[in-house]
PDB file of N, CA and C in Angstrom:
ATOM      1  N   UNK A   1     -24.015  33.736  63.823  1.00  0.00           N
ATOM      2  CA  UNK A   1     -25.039  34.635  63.348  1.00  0.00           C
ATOM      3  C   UNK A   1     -26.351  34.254  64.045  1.00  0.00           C
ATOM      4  N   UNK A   2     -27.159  35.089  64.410  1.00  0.00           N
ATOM      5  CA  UNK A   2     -28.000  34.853  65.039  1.00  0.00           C
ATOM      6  C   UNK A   2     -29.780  34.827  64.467  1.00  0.00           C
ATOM      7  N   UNK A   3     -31.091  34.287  64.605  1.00  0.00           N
ATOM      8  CA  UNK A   3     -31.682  33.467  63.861  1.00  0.00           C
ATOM      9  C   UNK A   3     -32.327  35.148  63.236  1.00  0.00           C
ATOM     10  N   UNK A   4     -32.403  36.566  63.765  1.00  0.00           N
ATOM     11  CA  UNK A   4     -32.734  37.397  63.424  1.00  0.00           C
ATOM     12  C   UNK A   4     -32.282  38.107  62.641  1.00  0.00           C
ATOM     13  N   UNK A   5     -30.800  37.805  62.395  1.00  0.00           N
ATOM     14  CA  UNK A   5     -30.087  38.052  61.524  1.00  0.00           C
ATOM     15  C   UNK A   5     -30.132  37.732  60.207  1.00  0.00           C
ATOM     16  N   UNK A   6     -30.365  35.832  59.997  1.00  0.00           N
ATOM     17  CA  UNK A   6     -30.563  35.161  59.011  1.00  0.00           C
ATOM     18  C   UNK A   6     -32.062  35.318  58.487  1.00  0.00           C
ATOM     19  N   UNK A   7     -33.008  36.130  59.481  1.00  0.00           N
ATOM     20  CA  UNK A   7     -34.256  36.524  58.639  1.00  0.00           C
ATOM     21  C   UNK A   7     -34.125  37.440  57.594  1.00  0.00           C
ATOM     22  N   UNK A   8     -33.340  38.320  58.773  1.00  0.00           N
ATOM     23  CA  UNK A   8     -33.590  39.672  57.629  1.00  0.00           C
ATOM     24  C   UNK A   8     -32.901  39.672  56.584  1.00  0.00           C
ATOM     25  N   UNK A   9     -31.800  38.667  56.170  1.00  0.00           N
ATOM     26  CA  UNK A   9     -30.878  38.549  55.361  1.00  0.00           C
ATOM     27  C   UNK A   9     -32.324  37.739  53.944  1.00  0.00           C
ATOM     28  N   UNK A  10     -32.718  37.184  54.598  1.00  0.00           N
ATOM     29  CA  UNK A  10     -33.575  36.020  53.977  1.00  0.00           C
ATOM     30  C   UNK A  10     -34.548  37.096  53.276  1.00  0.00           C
ATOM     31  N   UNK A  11     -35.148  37.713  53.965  1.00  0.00           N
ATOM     32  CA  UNK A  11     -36.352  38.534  54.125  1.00  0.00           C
ATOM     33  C   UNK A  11     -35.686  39.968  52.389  1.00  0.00           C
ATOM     34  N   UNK A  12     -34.165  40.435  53.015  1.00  0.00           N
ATOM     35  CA  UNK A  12     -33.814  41.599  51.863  1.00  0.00           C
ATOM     36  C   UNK A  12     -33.313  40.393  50.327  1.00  0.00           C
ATOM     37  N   UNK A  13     -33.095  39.026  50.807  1.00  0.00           N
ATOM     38  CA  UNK A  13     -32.875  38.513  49.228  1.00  0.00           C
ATOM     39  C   UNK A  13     -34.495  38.125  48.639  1.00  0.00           C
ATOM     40  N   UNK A  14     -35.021  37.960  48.857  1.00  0.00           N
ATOM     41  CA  UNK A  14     -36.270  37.486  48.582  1.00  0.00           C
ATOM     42  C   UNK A  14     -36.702  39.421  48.024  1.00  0.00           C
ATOM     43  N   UNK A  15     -36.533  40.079  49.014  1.00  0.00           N
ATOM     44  CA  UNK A  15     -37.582  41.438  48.716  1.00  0.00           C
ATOM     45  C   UNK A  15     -36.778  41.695  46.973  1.00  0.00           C
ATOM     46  N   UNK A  16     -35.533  41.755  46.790  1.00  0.00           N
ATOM     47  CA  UNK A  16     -34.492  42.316  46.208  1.00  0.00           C
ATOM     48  C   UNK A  16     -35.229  40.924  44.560  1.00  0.00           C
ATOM     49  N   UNK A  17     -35.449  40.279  44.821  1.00  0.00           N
ATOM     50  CA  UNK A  17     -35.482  39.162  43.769  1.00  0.00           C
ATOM     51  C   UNK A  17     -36.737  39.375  43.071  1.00  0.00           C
ATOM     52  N   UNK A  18     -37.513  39.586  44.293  1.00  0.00           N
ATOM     53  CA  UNK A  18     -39.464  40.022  43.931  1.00  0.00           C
ATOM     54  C   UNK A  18     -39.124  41.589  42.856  1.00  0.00           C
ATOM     55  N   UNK A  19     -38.276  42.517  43.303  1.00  0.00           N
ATOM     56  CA  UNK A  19     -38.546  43.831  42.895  1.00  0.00           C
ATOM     57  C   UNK A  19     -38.132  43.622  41.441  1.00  0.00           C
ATOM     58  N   UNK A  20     -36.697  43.111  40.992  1.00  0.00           N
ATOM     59  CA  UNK A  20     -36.787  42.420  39.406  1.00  0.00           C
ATOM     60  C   UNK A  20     -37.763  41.565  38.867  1.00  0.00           C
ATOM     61  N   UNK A  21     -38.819  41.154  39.788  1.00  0.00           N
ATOM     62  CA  UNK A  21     -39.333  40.861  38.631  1.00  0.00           C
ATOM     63  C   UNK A  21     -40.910  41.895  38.406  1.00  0.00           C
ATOM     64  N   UNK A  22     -40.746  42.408  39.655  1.00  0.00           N
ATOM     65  CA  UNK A  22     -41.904  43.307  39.422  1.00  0.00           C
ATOM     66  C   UNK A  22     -41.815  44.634  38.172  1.00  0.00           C
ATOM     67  N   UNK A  23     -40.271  44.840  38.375  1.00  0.00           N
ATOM     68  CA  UNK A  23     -39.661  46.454  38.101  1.00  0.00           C
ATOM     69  C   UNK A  23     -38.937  45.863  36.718  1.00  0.00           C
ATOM     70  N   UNK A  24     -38.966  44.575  35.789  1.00  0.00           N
ATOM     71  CA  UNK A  24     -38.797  44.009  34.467  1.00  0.00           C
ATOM     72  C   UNK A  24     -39.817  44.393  33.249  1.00  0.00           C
ATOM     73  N   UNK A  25     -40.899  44.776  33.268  1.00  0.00           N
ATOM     74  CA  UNK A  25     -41.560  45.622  32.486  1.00  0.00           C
ATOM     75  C   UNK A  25     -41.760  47.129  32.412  1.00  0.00           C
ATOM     76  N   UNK A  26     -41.502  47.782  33.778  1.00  0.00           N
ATOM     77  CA  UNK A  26     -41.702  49.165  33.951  1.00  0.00           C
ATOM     78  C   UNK A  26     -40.045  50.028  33.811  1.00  0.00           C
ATOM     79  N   UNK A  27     -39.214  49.071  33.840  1.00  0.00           N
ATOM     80  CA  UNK A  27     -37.803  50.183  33.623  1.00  0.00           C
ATOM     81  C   UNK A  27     -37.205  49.420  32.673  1.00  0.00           C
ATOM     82  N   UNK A  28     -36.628  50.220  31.689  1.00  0.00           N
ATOM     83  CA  UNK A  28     -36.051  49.558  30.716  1.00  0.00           C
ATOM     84  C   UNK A  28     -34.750  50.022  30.548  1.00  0.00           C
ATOM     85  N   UNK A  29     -33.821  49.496  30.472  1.00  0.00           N
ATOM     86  CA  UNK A  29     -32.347  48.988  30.578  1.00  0.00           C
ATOM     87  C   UNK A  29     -31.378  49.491  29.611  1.00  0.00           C
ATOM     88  N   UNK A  30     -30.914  50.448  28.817  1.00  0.00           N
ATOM     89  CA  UNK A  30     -30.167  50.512  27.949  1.00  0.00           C
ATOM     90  C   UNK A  30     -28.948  49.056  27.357  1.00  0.00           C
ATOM     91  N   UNK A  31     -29.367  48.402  26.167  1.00  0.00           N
ATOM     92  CA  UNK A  31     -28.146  47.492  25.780  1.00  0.00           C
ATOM     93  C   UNK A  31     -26.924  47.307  26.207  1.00  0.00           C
ATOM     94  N   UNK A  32     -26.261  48.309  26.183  1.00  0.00           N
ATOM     95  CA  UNK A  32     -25.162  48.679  26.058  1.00  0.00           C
ATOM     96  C   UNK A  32     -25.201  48.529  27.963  1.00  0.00           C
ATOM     97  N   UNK A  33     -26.066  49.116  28.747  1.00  0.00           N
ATOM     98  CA  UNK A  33     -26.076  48.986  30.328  1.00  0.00           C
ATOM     99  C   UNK A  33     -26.254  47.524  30.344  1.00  0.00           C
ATOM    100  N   UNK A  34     -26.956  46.831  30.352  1.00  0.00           N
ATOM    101  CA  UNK A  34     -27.317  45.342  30.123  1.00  0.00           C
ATOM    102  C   UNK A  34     -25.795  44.099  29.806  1.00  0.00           C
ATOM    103  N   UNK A  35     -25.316  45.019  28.610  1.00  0.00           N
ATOM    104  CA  UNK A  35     -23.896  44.361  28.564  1.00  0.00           C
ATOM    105  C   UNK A  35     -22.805  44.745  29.585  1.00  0.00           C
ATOM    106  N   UNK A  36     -22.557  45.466  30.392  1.00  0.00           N
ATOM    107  CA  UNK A  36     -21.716  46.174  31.476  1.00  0.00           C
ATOM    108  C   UNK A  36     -22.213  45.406  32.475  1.00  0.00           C
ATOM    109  N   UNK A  37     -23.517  45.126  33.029  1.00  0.00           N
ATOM    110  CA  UNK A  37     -24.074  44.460  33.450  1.00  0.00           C
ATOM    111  C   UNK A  37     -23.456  42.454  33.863  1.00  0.00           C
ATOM    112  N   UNK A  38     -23.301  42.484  32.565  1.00  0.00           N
ATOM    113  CA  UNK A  38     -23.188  41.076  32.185  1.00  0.00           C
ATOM    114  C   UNK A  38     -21.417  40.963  32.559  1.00  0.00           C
ATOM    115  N   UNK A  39     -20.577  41.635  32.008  1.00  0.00           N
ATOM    116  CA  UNK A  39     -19.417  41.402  32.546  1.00  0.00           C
ATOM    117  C   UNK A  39     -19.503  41.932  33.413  1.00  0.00           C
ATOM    118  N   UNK A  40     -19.577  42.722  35.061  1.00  0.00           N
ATOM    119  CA  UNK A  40     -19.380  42.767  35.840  1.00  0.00           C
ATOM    120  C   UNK A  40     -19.872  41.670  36.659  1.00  0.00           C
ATOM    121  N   UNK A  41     -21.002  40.843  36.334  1.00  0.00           N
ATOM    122  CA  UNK A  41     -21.263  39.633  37.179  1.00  0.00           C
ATOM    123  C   UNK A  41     -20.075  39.075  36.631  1.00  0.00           C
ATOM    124  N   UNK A  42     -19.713  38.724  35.518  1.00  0.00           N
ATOM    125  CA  UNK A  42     -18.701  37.732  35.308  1.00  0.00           C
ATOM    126  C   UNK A  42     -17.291  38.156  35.636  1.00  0.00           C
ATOM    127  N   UNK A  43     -16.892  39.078  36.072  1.00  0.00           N
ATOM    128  CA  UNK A  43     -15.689  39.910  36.771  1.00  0.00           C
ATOM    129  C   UNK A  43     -15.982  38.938  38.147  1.00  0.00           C
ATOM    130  N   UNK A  44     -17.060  39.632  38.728  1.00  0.00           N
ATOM    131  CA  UNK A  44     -17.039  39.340  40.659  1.00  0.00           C
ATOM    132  C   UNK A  44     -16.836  37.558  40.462  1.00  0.00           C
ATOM    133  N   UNK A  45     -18.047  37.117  39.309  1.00  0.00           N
ATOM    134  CA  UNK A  45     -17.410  35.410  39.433  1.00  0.00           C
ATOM    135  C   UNK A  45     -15.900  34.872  39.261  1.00  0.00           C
ATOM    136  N   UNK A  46     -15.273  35.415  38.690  1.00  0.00           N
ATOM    137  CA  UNK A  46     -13.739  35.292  38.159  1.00  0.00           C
ATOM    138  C   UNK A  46     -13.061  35.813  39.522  1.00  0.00           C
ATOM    139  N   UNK A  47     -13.429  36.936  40.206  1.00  0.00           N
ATOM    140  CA  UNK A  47     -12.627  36.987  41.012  1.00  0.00           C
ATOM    141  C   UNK A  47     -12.531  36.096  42.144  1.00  0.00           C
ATOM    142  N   UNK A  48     -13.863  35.977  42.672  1.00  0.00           N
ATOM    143  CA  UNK A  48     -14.441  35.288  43.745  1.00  0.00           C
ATOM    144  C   UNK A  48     -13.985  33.668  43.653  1.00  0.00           C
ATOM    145  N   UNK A  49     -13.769  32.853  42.706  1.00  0.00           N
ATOM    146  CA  UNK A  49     -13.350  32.043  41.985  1.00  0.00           C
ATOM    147  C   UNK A  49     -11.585  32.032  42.398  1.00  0.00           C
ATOM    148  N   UNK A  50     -10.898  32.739  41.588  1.00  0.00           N
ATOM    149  CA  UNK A  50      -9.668  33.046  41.881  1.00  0.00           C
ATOM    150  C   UNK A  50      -9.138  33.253  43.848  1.00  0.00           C
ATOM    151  N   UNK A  51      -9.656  34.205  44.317  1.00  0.00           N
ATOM    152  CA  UNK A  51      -9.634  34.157  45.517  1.00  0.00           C
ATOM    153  C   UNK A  51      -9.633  32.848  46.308  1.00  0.00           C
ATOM    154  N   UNK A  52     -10.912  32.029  46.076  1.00  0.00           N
ATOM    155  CA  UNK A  52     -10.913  30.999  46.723  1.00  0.00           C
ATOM    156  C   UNK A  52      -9.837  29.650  46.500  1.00  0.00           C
ATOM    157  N   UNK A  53      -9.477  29.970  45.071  1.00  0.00           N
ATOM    158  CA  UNK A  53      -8.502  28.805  44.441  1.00  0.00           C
ATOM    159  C   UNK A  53      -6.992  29.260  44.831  1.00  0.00           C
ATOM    160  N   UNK A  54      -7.098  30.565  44.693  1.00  0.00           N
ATOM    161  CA  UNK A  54      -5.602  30.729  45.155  1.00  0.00           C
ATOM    162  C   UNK A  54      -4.602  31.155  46.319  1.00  0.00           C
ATOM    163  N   UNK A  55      -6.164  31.562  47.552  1.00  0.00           N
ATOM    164  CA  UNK A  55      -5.433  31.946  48.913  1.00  0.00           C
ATOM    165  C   UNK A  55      -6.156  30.607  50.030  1.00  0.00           C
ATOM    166  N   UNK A  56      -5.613  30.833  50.720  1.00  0.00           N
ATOM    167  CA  UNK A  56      -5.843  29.874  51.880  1.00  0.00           C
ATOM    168  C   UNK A  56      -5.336  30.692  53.418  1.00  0.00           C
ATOM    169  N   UNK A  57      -5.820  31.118  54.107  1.00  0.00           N
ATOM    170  CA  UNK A  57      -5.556  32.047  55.845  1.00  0.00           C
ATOM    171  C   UNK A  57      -4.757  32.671  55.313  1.00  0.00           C
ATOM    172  N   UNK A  58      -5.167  33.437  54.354  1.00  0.00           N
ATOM    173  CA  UNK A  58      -4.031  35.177  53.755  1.00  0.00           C
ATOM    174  C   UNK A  58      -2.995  34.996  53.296  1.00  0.00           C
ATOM    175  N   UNK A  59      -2.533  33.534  52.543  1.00  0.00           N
ATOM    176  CA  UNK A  59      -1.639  33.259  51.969  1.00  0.00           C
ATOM    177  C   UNK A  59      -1.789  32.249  50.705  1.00  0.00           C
ATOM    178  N   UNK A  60      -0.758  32.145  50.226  1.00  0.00           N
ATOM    179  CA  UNK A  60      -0.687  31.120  49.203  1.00  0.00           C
ATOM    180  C   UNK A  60      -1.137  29.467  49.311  1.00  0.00           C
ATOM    181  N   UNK A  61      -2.319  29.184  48.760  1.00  0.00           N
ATOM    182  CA  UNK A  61      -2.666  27.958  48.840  1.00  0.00           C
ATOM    183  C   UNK A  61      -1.999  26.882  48.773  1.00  0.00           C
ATOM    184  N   UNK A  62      -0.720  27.040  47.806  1.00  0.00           N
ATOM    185  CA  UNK A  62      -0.258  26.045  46.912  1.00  0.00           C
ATOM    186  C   UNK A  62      -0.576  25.483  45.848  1.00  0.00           C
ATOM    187  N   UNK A  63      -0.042  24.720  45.030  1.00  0.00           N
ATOM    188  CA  UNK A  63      -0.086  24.633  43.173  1.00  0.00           C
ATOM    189  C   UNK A  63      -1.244  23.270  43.366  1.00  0.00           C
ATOM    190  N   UNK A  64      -1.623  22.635  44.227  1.00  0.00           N
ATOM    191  CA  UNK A  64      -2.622  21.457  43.823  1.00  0.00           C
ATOM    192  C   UNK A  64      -4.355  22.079  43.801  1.00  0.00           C
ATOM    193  N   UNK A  65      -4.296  23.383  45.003  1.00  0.00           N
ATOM    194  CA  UNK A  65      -5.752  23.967  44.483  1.00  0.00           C
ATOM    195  C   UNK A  65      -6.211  24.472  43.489  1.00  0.00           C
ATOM    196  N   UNK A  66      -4.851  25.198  42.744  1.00  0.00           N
ATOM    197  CA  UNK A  66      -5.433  25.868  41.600  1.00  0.00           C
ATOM    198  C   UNK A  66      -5.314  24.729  40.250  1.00  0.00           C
ATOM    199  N   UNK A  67      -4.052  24.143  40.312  1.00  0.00           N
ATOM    200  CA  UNK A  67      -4.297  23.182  39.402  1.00  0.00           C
ATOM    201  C   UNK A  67      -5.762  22.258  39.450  1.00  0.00           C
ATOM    202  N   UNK A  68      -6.385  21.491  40.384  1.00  0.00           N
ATOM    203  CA  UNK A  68      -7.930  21.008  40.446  1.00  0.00           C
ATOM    204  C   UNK A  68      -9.156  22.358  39.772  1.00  0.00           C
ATOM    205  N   UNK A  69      -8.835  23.304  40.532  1.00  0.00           N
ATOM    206  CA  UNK A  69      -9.934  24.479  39.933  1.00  0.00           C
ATOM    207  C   UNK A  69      -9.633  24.168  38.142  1.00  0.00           C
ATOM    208  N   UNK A  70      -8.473  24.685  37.828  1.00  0.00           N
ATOM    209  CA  UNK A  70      -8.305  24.539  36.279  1.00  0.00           C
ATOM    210  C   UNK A  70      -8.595  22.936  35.574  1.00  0.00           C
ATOM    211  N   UNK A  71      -8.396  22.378  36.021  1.00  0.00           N
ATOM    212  CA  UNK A  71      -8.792  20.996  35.536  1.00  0.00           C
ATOM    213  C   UNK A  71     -10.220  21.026  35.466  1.00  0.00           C
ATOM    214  N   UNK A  72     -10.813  21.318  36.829  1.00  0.00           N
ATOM    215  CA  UNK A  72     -12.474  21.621  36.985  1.00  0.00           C
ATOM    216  C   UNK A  72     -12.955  22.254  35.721  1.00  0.00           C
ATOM    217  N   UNK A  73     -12.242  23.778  35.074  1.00  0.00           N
ATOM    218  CA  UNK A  73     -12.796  24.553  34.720  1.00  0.00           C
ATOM    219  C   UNK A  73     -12.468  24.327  33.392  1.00  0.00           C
ATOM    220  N   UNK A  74     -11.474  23.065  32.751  1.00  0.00           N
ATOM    221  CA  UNK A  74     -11.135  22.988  31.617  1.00  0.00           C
ATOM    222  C   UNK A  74     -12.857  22.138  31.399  1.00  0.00           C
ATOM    223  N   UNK A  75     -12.984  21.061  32.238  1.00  0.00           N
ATOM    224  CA  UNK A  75     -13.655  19.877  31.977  1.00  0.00           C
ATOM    225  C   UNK A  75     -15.231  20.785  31.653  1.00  0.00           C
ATOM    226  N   UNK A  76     -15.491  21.859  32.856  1.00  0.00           N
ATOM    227  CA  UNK A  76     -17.210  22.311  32.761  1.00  0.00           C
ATOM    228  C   UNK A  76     -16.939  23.316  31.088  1.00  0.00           C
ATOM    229  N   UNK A  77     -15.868  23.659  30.923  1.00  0.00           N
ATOM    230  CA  UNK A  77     -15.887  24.108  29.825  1.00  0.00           C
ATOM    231  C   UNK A  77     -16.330  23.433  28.360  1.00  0.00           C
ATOM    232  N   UNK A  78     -15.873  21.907  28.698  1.00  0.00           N
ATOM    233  CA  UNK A  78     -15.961  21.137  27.438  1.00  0.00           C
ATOM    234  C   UNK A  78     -17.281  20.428  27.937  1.00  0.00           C
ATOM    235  N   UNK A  79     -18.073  20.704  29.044  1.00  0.00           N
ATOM    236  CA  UNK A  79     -18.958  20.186  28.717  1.00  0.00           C
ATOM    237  C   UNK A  79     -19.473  19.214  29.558  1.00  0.00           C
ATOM    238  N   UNK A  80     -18.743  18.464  30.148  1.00  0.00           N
ATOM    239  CA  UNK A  80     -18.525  17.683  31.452  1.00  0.00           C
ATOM    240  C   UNK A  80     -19.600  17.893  32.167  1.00  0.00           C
ATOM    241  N   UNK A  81     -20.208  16.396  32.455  1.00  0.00           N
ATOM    242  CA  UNK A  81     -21.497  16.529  33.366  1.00  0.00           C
ATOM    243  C   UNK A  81     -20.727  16.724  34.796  1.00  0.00           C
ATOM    244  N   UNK A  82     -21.501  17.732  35.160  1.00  0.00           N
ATOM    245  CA  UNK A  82     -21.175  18.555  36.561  1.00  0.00           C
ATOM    246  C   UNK A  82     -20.226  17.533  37.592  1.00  0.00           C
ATOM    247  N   UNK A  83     -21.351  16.227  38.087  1.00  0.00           N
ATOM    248  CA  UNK A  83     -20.648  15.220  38.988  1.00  0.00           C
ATOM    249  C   UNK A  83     -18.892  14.643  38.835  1.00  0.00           C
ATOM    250  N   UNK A  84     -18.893  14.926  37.254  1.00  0.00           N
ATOM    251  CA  UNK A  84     -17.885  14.529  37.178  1.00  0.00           C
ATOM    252  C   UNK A  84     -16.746  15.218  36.942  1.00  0.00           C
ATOM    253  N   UNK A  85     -17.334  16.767  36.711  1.00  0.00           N
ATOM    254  CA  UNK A  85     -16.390  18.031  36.564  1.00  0.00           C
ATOM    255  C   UNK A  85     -15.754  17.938  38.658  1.00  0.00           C
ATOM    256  N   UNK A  86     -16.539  18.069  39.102  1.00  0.00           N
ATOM    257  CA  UNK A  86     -16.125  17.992  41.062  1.00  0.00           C
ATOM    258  C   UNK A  86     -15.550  16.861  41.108  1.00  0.00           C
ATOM    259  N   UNK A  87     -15.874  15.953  40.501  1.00  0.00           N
ATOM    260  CA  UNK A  87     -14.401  14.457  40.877  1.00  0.00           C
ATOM    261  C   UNK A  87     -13.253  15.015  40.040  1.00  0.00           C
ATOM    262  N   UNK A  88     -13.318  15.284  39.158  1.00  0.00           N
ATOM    263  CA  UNK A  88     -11.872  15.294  38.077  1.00  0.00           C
ATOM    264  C   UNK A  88     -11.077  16.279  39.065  1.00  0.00           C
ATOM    265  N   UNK A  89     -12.065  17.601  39.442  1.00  0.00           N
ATOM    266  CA  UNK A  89     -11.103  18.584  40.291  1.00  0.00           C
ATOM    267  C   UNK A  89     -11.106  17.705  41.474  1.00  0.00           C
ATOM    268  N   UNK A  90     -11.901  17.448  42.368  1.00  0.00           N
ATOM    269  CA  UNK A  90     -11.445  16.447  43.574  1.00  0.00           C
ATOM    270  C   UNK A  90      -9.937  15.966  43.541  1.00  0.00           C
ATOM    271  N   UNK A  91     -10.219  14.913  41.962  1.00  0.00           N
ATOM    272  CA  UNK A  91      -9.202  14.265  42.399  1.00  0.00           C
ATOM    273  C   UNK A  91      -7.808  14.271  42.061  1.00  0.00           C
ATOM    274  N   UNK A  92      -7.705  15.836  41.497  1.00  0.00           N
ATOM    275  CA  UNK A  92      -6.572  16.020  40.744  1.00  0.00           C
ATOM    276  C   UNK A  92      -5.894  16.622  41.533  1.00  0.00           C
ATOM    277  N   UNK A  93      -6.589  17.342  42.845  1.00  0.00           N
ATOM    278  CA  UNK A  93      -5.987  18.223  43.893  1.00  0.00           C
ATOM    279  C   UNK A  93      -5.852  17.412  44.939  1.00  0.00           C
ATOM    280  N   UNK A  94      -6.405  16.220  44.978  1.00  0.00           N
ATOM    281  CA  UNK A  94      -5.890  15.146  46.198  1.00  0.00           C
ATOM    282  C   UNK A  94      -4.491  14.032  45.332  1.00  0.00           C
ATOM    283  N   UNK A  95      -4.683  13.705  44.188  1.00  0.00           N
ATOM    284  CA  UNK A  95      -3.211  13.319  43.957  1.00  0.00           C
ATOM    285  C   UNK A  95      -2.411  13.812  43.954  1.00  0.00           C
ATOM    286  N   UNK A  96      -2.409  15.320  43.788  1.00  0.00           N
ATOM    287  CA  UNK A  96      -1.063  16.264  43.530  1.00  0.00           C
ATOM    288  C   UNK A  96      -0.412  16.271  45.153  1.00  0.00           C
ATOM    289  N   UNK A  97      -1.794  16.351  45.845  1.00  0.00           N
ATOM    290  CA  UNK A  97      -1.273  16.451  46.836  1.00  0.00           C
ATOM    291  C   UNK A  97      -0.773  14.921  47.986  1.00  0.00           C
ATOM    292  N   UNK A  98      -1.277  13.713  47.091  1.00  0.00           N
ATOM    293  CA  UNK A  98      -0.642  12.293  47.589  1.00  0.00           C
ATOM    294  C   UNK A  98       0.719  12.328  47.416  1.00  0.00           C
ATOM    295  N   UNK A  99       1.261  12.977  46.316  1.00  0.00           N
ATOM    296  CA  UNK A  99       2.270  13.289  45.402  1.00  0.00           C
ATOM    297  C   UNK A  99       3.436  14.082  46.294  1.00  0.00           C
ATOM    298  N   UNK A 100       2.783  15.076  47.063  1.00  0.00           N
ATOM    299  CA  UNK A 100       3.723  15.842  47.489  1.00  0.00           C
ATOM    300  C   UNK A 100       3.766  17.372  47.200  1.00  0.00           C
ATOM    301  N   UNK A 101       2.639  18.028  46.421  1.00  0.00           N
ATOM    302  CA  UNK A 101       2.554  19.029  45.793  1.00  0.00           C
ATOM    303  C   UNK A 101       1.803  20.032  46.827  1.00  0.00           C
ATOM    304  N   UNK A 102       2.632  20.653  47.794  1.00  0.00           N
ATOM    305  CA  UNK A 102       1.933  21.581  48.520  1.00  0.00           C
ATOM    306  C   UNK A 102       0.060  22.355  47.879  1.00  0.00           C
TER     307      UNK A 102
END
């Protein structure tokens, strides 16, 4: 990518970030839009999530990535300080795979 590229990329997240907060008192949001809102970010995160845990070059990762993601995602669930939510998955997807677990 080239450095004019990464401006304007820079340049439309920044413009796009400024306009919410400019355009947060003057348009107002229906609830019910606001909640649709809220699960569709949490859709694209779930998917985007899934994707990365479960393909690898257009195929099947194997059972030690997704098992680490779920271990990850049991631990940030309960609470788990972050550093140690990325070791638990680290290291649950590097033993499976010391192990033999594609």
């Amino acid at each position: 990518m080239t450095w004019p590229a990464v401006l304007a990329l820079a340049a439309g997240t920044y413009l796009l970030r400024l306009a919410g907060l400019v355009l947060r008192d003057r348009v107002t949001v229906p609830e019910r839009v606001e909640r649709y809102i809220d699960l569709g970010a949490t859709a694209l995160l779930v998917a985007l999530v899934a994707t990365a845990a479960l393909t690898d070059a257009g195929g099947f990762a194997g059972w030690a990535r997704p098992a680490g993601v779920a271990v990850g995602a049991l631990a940030a669930w309960r609470k788990v300080p972050f550093v140690l939510v990325v070791v638990l998955a680290a290291g649950t997807t590097a033993a499976l795979r010391a192990l033999g677990v594609p």
